[in-house]
Protein backbone atom coordinates (compact mmCIF):
# COMPACT_ATOMS: atom_id res chain seq x y z
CA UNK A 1 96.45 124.79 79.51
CA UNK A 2 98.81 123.17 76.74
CA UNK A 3 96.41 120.55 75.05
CA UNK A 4 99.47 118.37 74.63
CA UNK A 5 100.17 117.55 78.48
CA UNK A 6 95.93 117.41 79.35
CA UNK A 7 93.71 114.57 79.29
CA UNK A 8 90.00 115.05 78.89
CA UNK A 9 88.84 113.40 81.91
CA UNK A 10 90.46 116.27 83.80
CA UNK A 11 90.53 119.25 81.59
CA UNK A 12 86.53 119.54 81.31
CA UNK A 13 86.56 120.28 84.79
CA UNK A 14 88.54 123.60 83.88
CA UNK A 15 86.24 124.98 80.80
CA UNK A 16 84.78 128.22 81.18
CA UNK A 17 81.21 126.45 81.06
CA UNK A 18 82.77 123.60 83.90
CA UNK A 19 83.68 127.01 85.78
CA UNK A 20 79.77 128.69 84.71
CA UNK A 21 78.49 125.25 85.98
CA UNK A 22 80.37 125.11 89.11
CA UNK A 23 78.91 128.85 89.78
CA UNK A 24 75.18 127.38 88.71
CA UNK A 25 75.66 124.19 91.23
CA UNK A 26 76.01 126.59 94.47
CA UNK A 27 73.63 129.14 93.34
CA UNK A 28 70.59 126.34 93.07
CA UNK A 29 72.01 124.64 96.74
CA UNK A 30 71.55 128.55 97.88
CA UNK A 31 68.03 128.89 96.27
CA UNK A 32 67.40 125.55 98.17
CA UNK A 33 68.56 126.26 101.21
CA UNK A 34 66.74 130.04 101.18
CA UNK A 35 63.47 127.61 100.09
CA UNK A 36 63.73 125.51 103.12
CA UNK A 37 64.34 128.24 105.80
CA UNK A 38 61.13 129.70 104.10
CA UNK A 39 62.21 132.91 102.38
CA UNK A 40 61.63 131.32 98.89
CA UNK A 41 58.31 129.98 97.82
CA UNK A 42 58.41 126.05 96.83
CA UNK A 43 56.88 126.99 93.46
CA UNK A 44 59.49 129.74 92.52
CA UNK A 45 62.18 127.44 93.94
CA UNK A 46 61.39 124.94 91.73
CA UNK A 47 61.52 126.70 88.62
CA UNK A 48 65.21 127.81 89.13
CA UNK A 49 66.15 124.65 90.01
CA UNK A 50 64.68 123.14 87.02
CA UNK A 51 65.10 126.02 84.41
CA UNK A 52 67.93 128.45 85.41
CA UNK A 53 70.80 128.12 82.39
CA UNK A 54 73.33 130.40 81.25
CA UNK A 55 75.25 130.74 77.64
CA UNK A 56 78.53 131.15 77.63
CA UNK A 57 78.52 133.16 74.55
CA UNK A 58 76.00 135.51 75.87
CA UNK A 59 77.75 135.73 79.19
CA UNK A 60 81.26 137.12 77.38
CA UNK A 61 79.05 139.59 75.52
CA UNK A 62 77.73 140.98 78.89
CA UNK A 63 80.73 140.90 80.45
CA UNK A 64 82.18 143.21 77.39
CA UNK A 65 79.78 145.65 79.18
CA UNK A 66 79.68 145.41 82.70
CA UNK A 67 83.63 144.53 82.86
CA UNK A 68 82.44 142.07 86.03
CA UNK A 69 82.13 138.29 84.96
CA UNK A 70 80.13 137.27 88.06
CA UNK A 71 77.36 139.95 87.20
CA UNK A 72 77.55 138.75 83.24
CA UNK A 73 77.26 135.56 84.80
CA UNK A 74 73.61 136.22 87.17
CA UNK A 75 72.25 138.52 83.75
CA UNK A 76 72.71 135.25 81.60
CA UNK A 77 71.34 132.90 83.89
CA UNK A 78 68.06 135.56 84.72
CA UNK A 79 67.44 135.71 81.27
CA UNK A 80 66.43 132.04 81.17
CA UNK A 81 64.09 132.92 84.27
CA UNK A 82 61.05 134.56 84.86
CA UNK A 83 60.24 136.57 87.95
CA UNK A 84 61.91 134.17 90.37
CA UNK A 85 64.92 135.53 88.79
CA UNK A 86 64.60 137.82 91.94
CA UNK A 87 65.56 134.89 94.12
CA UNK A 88 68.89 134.49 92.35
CA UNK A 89 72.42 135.21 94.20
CA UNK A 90 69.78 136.65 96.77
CA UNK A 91 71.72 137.84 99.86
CA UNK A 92 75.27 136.73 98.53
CA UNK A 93 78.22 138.21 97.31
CA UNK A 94 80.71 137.23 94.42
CA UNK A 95 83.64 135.37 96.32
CA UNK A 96 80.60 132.92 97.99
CA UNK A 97 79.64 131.94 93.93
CA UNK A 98 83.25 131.75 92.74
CA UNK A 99 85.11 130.49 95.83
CA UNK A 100 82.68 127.53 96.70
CA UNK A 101 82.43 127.10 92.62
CA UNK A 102 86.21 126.29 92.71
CA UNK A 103 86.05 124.42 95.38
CA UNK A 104 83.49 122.27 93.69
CA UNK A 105 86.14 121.93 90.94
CA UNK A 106 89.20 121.37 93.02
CA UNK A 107 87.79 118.19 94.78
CA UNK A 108 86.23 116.42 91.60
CA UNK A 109 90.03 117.44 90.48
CA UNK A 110 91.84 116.01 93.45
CA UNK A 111 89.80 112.68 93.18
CA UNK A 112 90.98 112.79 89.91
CA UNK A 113 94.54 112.95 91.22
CA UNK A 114 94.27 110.50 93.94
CA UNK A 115 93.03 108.11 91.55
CA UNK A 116 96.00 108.23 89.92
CA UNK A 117 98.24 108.15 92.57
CA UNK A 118 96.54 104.71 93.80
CA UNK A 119 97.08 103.53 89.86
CA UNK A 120 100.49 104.54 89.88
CA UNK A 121 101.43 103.24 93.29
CA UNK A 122 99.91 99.70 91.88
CA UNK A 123 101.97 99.71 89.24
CA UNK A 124 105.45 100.16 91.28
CA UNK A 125 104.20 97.42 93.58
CA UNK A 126 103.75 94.91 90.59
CA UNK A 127 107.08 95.81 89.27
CA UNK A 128 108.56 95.74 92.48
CA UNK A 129 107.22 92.31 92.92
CA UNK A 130 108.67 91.38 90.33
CA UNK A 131 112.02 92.08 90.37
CA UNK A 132 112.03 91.99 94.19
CA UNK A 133 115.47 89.58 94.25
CA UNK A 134 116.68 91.27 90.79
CA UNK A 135 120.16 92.38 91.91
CA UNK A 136 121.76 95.73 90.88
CA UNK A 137 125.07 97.88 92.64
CA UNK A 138 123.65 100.30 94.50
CA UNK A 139 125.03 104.04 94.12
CA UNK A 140 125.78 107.29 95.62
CA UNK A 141 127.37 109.88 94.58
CA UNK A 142 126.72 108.55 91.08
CA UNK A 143 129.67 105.90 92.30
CA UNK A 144 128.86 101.95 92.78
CA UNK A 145 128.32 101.64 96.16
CA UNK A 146 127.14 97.97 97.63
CA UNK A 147 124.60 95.23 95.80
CA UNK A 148 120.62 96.24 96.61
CA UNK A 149 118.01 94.51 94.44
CA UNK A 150 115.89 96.68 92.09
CA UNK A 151 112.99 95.67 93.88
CA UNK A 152 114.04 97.53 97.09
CA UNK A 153 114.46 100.46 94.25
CA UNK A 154 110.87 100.62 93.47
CA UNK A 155 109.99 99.85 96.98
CA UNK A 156 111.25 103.09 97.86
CA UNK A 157 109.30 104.54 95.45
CA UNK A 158 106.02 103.32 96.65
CA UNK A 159 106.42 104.33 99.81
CA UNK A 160 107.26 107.87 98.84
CA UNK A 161 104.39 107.86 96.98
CA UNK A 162 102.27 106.24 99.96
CA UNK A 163 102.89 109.56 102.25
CA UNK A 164 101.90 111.93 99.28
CA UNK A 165 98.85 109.31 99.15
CA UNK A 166 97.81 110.40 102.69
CA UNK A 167 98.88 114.21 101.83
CA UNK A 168 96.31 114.41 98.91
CA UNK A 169 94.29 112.87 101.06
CA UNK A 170 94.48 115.23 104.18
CA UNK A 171 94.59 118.12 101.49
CA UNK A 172 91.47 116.90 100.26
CA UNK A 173 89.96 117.87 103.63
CA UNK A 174 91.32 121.64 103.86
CA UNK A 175 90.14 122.30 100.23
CA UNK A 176 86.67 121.02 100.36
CA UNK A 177 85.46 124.22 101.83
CA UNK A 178 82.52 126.65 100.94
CA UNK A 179 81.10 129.77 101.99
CA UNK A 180 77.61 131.83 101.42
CA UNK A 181 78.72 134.36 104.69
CA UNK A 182 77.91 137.34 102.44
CA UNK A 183 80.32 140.57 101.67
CA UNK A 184 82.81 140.84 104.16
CA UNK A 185 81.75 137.32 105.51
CA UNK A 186 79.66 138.63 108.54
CA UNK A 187 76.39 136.91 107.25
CA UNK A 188 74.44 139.95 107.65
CA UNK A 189 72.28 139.30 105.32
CA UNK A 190 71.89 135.36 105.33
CA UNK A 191 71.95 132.88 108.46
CA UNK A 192 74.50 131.14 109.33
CA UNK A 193 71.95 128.55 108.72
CA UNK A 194 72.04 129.11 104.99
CA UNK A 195 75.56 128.19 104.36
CA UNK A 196 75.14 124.95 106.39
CA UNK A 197 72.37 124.06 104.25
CA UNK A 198 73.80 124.98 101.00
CA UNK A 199 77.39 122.91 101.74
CA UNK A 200 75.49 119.94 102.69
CA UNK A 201 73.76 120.23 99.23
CA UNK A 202 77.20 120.39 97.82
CA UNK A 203 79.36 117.86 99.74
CA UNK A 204 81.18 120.90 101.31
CA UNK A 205 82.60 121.75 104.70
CA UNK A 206 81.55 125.52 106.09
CA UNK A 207 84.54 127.97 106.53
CA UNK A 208 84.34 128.51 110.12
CA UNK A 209 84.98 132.34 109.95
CA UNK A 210 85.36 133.45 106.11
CA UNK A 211 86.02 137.19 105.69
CA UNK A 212 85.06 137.40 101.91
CA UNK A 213 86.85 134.66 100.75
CA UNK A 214 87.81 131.06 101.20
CA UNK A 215 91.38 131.77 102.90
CA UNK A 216 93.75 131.43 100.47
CA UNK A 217 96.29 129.19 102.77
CA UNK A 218 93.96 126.31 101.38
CA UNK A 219 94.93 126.84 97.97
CA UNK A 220 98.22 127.07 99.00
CA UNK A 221 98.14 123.50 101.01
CA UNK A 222 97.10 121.99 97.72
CA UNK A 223 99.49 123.35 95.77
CA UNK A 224 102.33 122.73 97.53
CA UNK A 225 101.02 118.93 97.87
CA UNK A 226 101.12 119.11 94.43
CA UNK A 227 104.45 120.22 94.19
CA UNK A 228 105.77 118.09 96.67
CA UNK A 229 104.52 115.32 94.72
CA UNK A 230 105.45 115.99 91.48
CA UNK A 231 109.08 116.71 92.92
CA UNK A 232 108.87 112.43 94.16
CA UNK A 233 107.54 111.74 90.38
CA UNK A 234 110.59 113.45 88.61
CA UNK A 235 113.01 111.55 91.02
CA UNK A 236 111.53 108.55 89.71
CA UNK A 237 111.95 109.92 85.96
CA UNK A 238 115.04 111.04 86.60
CA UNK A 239 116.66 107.57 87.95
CA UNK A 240 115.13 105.94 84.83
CA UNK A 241 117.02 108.41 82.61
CA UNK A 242 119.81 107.01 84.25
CA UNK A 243 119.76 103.58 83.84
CA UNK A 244 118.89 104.01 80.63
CA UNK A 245 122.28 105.68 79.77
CA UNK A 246 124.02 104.27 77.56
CA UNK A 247 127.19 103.57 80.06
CA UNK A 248 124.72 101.94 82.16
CA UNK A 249 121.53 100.80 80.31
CA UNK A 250 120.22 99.09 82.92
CA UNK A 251 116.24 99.51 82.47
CA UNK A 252 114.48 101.35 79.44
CA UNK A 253 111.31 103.52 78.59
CA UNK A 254 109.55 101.13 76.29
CA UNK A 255 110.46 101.48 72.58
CA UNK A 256 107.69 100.51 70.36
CA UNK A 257 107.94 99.56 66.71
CA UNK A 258 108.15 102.33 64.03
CA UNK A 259 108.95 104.78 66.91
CA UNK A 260 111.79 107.23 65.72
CA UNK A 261 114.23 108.82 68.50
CA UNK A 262 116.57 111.29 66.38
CA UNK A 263 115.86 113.13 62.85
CA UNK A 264 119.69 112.52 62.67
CA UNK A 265 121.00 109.54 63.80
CA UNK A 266 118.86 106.48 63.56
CA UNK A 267 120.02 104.36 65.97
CA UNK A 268 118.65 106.80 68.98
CA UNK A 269 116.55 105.28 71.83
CA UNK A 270 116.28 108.56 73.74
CA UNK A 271 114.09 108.74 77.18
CA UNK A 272 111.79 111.10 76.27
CA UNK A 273 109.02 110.26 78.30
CA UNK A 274 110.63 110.58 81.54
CA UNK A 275 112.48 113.65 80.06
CA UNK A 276 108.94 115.17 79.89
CA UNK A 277 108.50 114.38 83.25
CA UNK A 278 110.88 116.49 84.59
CA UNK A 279 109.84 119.27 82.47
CA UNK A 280 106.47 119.02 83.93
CA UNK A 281 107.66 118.79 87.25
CA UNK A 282 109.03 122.20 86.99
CA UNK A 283 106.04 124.05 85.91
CA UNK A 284 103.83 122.21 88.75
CA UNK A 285 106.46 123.17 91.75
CA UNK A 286 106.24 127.05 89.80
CA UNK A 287 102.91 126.82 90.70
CA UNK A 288 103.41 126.96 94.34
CA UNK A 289 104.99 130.11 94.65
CA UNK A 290 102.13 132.18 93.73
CA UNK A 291 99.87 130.10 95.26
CA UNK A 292 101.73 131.08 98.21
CA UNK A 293 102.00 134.78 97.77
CA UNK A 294 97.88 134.58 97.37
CA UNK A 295 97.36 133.89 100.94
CA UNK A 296 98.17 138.09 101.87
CA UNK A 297 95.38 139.65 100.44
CA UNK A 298 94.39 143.32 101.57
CA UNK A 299 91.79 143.28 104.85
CA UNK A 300 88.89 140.97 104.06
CA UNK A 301 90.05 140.91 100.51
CA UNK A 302 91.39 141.70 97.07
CA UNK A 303 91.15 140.01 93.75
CA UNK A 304 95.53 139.96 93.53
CA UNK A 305 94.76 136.39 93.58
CA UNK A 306 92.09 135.97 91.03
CA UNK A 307 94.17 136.58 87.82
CA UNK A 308 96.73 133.61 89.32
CA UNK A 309 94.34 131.60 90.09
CA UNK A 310 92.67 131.26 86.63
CA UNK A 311 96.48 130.52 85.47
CA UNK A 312 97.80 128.34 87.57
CA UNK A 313 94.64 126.20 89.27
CA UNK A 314 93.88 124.54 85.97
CA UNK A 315 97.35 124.13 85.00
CA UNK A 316 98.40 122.56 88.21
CA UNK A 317 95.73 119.76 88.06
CA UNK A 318 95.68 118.87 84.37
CA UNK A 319 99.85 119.15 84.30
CA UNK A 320 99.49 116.70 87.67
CA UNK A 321 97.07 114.11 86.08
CA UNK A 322 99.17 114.17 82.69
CA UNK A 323 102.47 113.66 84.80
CA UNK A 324 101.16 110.79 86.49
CA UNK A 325 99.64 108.93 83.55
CA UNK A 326 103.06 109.33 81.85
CA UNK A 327 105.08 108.04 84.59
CA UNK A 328 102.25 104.87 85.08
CA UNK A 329 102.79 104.30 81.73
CA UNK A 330 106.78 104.51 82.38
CA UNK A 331 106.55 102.13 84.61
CA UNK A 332 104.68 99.97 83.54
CA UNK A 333 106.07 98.96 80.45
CA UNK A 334 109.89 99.34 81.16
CA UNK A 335 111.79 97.36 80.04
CA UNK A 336 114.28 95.95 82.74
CA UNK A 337 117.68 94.27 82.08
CA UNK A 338 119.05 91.84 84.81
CA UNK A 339 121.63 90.84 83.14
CA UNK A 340 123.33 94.33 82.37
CA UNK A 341 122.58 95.02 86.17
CA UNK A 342 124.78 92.10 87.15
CA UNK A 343 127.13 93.17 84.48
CA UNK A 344 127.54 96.11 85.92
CA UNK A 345 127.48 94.91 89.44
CA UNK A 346 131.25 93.01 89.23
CA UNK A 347 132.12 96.35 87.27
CA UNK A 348 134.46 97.42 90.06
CA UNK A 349 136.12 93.91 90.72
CA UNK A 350 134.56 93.35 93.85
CA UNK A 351 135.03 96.50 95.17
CA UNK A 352 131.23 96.17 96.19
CA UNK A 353 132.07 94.11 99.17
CA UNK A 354 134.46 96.03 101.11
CA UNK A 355 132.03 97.28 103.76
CA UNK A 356 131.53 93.33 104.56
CA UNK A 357 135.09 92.70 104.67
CA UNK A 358 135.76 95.85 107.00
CA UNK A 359 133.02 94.83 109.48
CA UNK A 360 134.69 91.27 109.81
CA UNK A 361 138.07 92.47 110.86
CA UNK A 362 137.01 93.88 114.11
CA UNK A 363 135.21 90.84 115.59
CA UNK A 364 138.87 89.26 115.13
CA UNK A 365 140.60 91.52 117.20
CA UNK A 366 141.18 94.67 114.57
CA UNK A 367 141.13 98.14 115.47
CA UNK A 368 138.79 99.84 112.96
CA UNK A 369 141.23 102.17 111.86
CA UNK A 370 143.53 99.39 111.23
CA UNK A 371 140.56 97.22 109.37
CA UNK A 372 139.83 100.23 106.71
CA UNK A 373 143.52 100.13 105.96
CA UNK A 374 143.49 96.77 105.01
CA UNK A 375 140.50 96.77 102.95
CA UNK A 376 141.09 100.45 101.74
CA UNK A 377 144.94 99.82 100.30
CA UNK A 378 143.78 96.57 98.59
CA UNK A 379 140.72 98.45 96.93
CA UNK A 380 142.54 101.10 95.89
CA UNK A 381 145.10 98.76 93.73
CA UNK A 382 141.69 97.74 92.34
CA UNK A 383 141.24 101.17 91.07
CA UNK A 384 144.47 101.56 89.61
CA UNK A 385 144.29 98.18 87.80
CA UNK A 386 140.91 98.91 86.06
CA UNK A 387 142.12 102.52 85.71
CA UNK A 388 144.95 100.42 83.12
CA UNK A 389 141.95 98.79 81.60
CA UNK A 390 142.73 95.35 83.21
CA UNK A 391 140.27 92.79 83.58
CA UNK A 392 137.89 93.02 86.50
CA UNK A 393 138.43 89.14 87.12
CA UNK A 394 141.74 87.41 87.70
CA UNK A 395 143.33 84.50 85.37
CA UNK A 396 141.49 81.60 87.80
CA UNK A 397 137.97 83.97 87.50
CA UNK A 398 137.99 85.78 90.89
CA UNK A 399 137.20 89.29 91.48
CA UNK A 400 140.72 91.34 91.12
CA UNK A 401 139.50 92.81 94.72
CA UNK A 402 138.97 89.25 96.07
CA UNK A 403 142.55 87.73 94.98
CA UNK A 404 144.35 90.89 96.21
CA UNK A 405 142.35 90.31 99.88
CA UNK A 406 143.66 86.55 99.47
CA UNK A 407 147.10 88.15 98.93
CA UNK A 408 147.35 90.46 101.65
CA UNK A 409 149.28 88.89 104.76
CA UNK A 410 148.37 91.11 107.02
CA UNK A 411 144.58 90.03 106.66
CA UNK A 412 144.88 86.44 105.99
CA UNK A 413 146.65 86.27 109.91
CA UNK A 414 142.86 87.67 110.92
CA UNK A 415 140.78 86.06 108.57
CA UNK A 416 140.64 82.48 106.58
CA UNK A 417 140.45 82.19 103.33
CA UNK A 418 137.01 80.74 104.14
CA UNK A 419 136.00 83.56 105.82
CA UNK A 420 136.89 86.13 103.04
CA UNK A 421 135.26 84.18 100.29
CA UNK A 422 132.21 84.24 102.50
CA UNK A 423 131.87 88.26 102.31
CA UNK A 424 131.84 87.96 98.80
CA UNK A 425 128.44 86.39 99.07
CA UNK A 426 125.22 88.37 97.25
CA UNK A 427 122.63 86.19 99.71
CA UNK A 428 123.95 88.70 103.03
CA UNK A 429 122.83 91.79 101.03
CA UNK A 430 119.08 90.08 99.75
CA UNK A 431 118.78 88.75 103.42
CA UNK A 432 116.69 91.27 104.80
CA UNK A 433 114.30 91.71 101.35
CA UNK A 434 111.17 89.89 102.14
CA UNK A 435 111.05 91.50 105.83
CA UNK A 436 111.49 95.25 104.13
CA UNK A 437 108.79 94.52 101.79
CA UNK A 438 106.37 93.69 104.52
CA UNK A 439 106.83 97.12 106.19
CA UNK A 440 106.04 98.40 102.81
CA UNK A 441 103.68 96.54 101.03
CA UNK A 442 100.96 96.50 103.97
C-alpha cells in the first residue's frame, strides 16, 4: 500500500489487526454455530464470544517461533481465554479462518467500491446534464470528424460505467463466499451443518464443494472486474488530458489558487490528476494477472497464492477507491469551455458536414461513387487552403468548404443552393439528443 493513493475509509479494512479481526469474526460465528448444534456448552460459548482478543504485537512474536501466522494467531487469542480456549478453531483448518476472513474483507471492500461507482456515475450524469446541447467536433483517429455535443461525451461514459455497476455487483455475489469444510474440505470433522450456521452469522454464501480453499477463480472474477473498470476510468482520464491540450483546450482539471504546475516555467497548467489516473490504472489491471495464475494451485491446495494475495488484494481495492475519488473529483469540478469547442468546431472550414452533403446527393439521382467525388474534391481544396494558412471563412463569412460546394457546377445541377446551406445546419446533428439520453439516463 502507497499511503499517497489510499484513503482511510478503505485502507483499515487491510491492517494486519482488520486482517486478525476478520480471522476473530469467523472463529466466534464457528464457536456459535458448534454451541447451537450442542458440542459447546452455552456458558463456555459465551465467554469466547465475549472475551477472546488477540495482540498483534504478541501474535508477530509467536509467529517468530512457530514460522505459521494462523497458529501465532489461535496462541494469542487462547491466551486471553481460559479453558474454553479448547473450543477455539475446534474441528477447522487454516484456509476456513483465512479464506472466509478475506472474504469478510473483500465485500465490506467492494461496497466500498460500488459506492463509489454510484458517486461517480452521479457526477457524469450532472455534468452531462449540463452540457447535454454543448456542441463540440467529434473525432477519430485524433482527426475532426462530425459535430456531437459534449453531453453525448459523458453520456457514454455513464453508461460504461453503468455495466461495470452491474459487474461489481454480480462480482459481489461470487466473492461473498465462506467455508468451515475442514482440511481437504471433506467436513470430516464438522457438519455440513456447521458451515451453514457459521455463514449465516457472517452474511456469507457456503462454497458448495471447497477442497481446502475458497477457489481461487473468485478472486480472479474480482480482479479482473477491477481491472476492467479501472481500464473505462483511464479512458475517461485520458480524453480529459486531451482536451486539455493546449492545441485544443477544450475542458480543464480544475486549477485552484496558489496551485503551482512546473518548478520551471510558471505559466504551466499541467493535468496531473488525470495523469495519475492512468498511472493507477496500470498497477490495478497488473493485478489481474496473478490473480489469474492463483486459480492452479497443486490438488486441494498450496499456499503459491498466499504471498500474492497479501500484495495485490489490498492494493487492488485501496488503488480502486483512490482512482475513483480522483476521477469524481475530475469531474466534478472541470472546468468546460464552450466556446473553444465551437472554436474548434469551424476549425476545418466546414469540412464537418460532408457526410450530410454526401447523403443528399443520392436521393437526387447520384451514384454514391459519383456523390463522394463531389464532396471529396471540394474538401480536399479545403485542406490545401488551410494547409496555406488561409482563413477558415470566406470574405462574405461562409465556411471555405461551404462557398467551394456553392461553386461546384456539377453539384449545384443536383442540389439548390437552399438545399446545401441546409446541411450546414448544427440542429440535424443535436436532433436525436434528448431521445439518446433517455436510453441512458433511466
Amino acid at each position: 500500500m502507497v499511503e499517497r493513493y489510499s484513503r482511510e475509509e478503505m485502507a483499515q479494512h487491510w491492517t494486519q489487526h482488520a486482517r486478525y479481526a476478520a480471522w476473530l469474526e469467523v472463529e466466534k460465528a464457528a464457536v456459535k454455530a458448534w454451541n447451537k448444534l450442542g458440542l459447546i456448552p452455552d456458558d463456555d460459548c459465551e465467554k469466547i464470544v465475549k472475551n477472546a482478543t488477540f495482540s498483534v504485537e504478541r501474535i508477530e512474536e509467536i509467529e517468530a517461533i512457530t514460522k505459521h501466522d494462523l497458529i501465532a494467531f489461535n496462541t494469542s487469542v487462547s491466551e486471553s481465554l481460559g479453558e474454553e480456549s479448547r473450543w477455539f478453531h475446534y474441528g477447522m483448518t487454516s484456509s476456513d479462518a483465512v479464506d472466509t476472513g478475506v472474504a469478510l474483507q473483500m465485500k465490506a471492500s467492494l461496497e466500498i467500491i460500488i459506492a463509489d461507482v454510484k458517486m461517480l456515475m452521479e457526477s457524469i450524469k450532472k455534468r452531462a446534464e449540463e452540457h447535454k446541447m454543448t456542441l463540440m467536433v467529434g473525432r477519430s483517429h485524433g482527426i475532426h470528424g462530425e459535430p456531437i455535443t459534449f453531453g453525448l461525451t459523458l453520456a457514454v461514459w455513464y453508461d460504461e460505467m453503468a455495466r461495470h455497476l452491474k459487474n461489481l455487483e454480480e462480482t459481489m455475489e461470487v466473492i461473498a463466499v465462506g467455508q468451515i469444510s475442514g482440511a481437504m474440505g471433506n467436513f470430516a470433522h464438522a457438519p455440513l451443518e456447521l458451515e451453514e450456521l457459521a455463514m449465516a452469522e457472517l452474511g456469507l454464501k457456503p462454497e458448495p464443494c471447497s477442497n481446502q480453499v475458497v477457489h481461487r477463480d473468485r478472486y480472479a472474477r474480482l480482479a479482473t472486474a477491477l481491472a476492467l473498470m479501472a481500464s473505462s476510468v483511464e479512458k475517461f482520464a485520458v480524453q480529459v488530458r486531451h482536451l486539455q491540450r493546449t492545441e485544443v483546450y477544450e475542458a480543464e482539471e480544475y486549477f485552484a489558487k496558489g496551485q503551482k504546475g512546473s518548478s520551471a516555467m510558471p505559466h504551466k497548467r499541467n493535468p496531473i490528476l488525470t495523469e495519475n489516473i492512468t498511472g493507477l490504472a496500470r498497477m490495478i489491471r497488473a493485478y489481474a494477472a496473478p490473480a489469474m495464475e492463483n486459480v492452479a494451485l497443486w490438488h486441494e491446495r498450496d499456499i503459491s497464492h498466499s504471498s500474492t494475495e497479501r500484495f495485490w488484494l489490498p492494493d487492488a481495492f485501496i488503488t480502486s477507491d483512490f482512482m475513483l475519488h480522483r476521477m469524481n473529483s475530475v469531474i466534478a469540478n472541470l472546468t468546460v469551455m464552450p466556446e473553444n469547442m465551437m472554436k474548434n468546431l469551424n476549425l476545418t472550414g466546414g469540412l464537418v458536414f460532408s457526410q450530410r452533403v454526401l447523403l443528399e446527393l443520392p436521393k437526387a439521382g447520384v451514384s454514391r461513387e459519383d456523390a463522394y467525388k463531389i464532396v471529396q474534391r471540394n474538401a480536399m481544396k479545403v485542406w490545401e487552403e488551410i494547409q496555406q494558412g488561409k482563413p477558415t471563412t470566406n470574405d462574405e463569412g461562409e465556411s471555405l468548404y461551404l462557398g467551394h460546394l456553392l461553386a461546384d457546377e456539377e453539384l449545384r445541377s443536383k442540389l439548390s443552393e437552399a438545399q446545401i446551406r441546409e446541411c450546414f445546419n448544427y440542429d440535424y446533428y443535436t436532433k436525436n439528443v434528448d431521445a439518446i439520453f433517455k436510453r441512458v439516463f433511466k
